[in-house]
C-alpha atoms as a PDB file:
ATOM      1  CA  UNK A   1    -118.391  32.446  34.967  1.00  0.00           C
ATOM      2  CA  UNK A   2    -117.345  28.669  34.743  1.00  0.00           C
ATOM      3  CA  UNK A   3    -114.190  27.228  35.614  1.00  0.00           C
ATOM      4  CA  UNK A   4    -112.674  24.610  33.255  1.00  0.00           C
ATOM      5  CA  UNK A   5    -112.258  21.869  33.155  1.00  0.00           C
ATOM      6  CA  UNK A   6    -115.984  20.643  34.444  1.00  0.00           C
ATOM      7  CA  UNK A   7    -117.546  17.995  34.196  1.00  0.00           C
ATOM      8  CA  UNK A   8    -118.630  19.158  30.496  1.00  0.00           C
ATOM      9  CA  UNK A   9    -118.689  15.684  28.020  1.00  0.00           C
ATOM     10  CA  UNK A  10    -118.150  17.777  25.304  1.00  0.00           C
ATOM     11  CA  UNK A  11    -115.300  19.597  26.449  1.00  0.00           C
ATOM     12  CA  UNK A  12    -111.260  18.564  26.689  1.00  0.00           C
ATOM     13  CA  UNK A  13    -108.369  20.860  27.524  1.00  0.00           C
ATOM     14  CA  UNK A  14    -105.007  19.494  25.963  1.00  0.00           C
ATOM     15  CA  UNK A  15    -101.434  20.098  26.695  1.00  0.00           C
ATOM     16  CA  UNK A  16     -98.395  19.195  24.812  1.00  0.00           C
ATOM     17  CA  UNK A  17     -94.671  20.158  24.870  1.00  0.00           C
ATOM     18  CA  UNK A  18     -93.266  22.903  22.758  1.00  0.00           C
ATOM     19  CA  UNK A  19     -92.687  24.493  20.632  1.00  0.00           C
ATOM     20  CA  UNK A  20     -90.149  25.449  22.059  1.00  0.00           C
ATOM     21  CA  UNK A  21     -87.780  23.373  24.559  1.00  0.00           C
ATOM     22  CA  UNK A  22     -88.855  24.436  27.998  1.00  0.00           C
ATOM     23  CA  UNK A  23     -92.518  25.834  26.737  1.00  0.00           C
ATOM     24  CA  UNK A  24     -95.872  24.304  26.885  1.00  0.00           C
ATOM     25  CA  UNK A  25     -98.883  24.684  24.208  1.00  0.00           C
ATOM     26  CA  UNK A  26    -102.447  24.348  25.852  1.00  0.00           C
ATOM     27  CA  UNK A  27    -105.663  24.156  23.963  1.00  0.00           C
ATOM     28  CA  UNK A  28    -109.399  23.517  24.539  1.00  0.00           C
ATOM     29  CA  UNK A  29    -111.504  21.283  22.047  1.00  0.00           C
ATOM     30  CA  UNK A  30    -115.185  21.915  22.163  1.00  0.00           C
ATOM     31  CA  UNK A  31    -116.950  18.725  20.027  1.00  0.00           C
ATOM     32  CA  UNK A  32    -120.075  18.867  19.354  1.00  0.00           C
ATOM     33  CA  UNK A  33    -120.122  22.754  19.508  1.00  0.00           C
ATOM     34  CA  UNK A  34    -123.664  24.312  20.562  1.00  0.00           C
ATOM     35  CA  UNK A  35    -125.221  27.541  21.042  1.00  0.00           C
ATOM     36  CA  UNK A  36    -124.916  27.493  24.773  1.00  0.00           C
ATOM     37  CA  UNK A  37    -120.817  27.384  23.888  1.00  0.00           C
ATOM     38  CA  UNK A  38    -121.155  30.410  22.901  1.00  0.00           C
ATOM     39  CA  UNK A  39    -119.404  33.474  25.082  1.00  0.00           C
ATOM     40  CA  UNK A  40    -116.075  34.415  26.121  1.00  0.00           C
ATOM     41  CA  UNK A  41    -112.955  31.873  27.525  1.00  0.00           C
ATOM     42  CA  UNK A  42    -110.177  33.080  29.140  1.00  0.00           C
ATOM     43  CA  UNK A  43    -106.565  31.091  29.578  1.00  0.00           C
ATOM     44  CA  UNK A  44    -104.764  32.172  32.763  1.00  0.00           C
ATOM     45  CA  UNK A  45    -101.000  30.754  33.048  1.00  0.00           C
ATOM     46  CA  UNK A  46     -98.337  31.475  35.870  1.00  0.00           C
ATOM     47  CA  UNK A  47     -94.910  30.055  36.622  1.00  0.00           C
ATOM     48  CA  UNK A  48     -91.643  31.577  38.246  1.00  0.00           C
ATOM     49  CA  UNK A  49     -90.922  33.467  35.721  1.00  0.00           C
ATOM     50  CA  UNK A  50     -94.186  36.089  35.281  1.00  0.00           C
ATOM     51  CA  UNK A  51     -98.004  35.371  34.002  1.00  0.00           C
ATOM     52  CA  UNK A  52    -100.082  35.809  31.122  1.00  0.00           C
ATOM     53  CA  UNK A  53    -103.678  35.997  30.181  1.00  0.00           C
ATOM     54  CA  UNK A  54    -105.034  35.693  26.913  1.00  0.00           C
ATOM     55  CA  UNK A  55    -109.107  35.257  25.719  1.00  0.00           C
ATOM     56  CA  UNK A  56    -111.355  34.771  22.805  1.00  0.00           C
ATOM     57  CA  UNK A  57    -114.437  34.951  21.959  1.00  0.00           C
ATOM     58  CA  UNK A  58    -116.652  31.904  20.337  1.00  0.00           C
ATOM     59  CA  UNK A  59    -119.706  33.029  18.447  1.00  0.00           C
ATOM     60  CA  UNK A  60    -122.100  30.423  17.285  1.00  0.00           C
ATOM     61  CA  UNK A  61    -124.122  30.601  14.425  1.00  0.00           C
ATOM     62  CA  UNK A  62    -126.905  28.362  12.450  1.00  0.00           C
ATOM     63  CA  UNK A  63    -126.037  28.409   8.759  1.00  0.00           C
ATOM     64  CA  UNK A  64    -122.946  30.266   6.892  1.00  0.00           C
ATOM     65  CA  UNK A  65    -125.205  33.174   5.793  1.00  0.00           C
ATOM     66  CA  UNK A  66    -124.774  34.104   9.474  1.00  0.00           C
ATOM     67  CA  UNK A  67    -121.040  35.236   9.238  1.00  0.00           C
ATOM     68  CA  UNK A  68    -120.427  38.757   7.666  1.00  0.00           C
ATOM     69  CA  UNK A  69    -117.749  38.769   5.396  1.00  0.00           C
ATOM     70  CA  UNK A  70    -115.266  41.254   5.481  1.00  0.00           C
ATOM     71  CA  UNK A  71    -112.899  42.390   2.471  1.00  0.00           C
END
């Protein structure tokens, strides 16, 4: 497990306000994406009020054909 942020040049973890008054939005912005991106991030928050967790998954691939289609 790696802690963010690092000291990773292709990495940048944004904040903004809103979108609502009193709320923050976070995000992380991986550019150039590579194959050693690839695994699971977690976002951990915690203020007075309570805490939340949430995660996802980033799969890399080498060409479209890669990606199974669902309908």
């Amino acid at each position: 497990m790696e802690l963010l942020p690092g000291d990773r040049e292709n990495l940048a973890i944004q904040t903004r306000g809103g979108p609502e008054k009193h709320e923050v939005t976070g995000w992380v912005l991986i550019s150039p994406l590579s194959k050693e991106d690839a695994g699971e991030y977690e976002c951990h928050a915690s203020n007075a009020k309570g805490e939340a967790t949430a995660s996802a998954k980033i799969h890399v691939v080498e060409t479209l054909h890669e990606i199974g289609l669902t309908k």
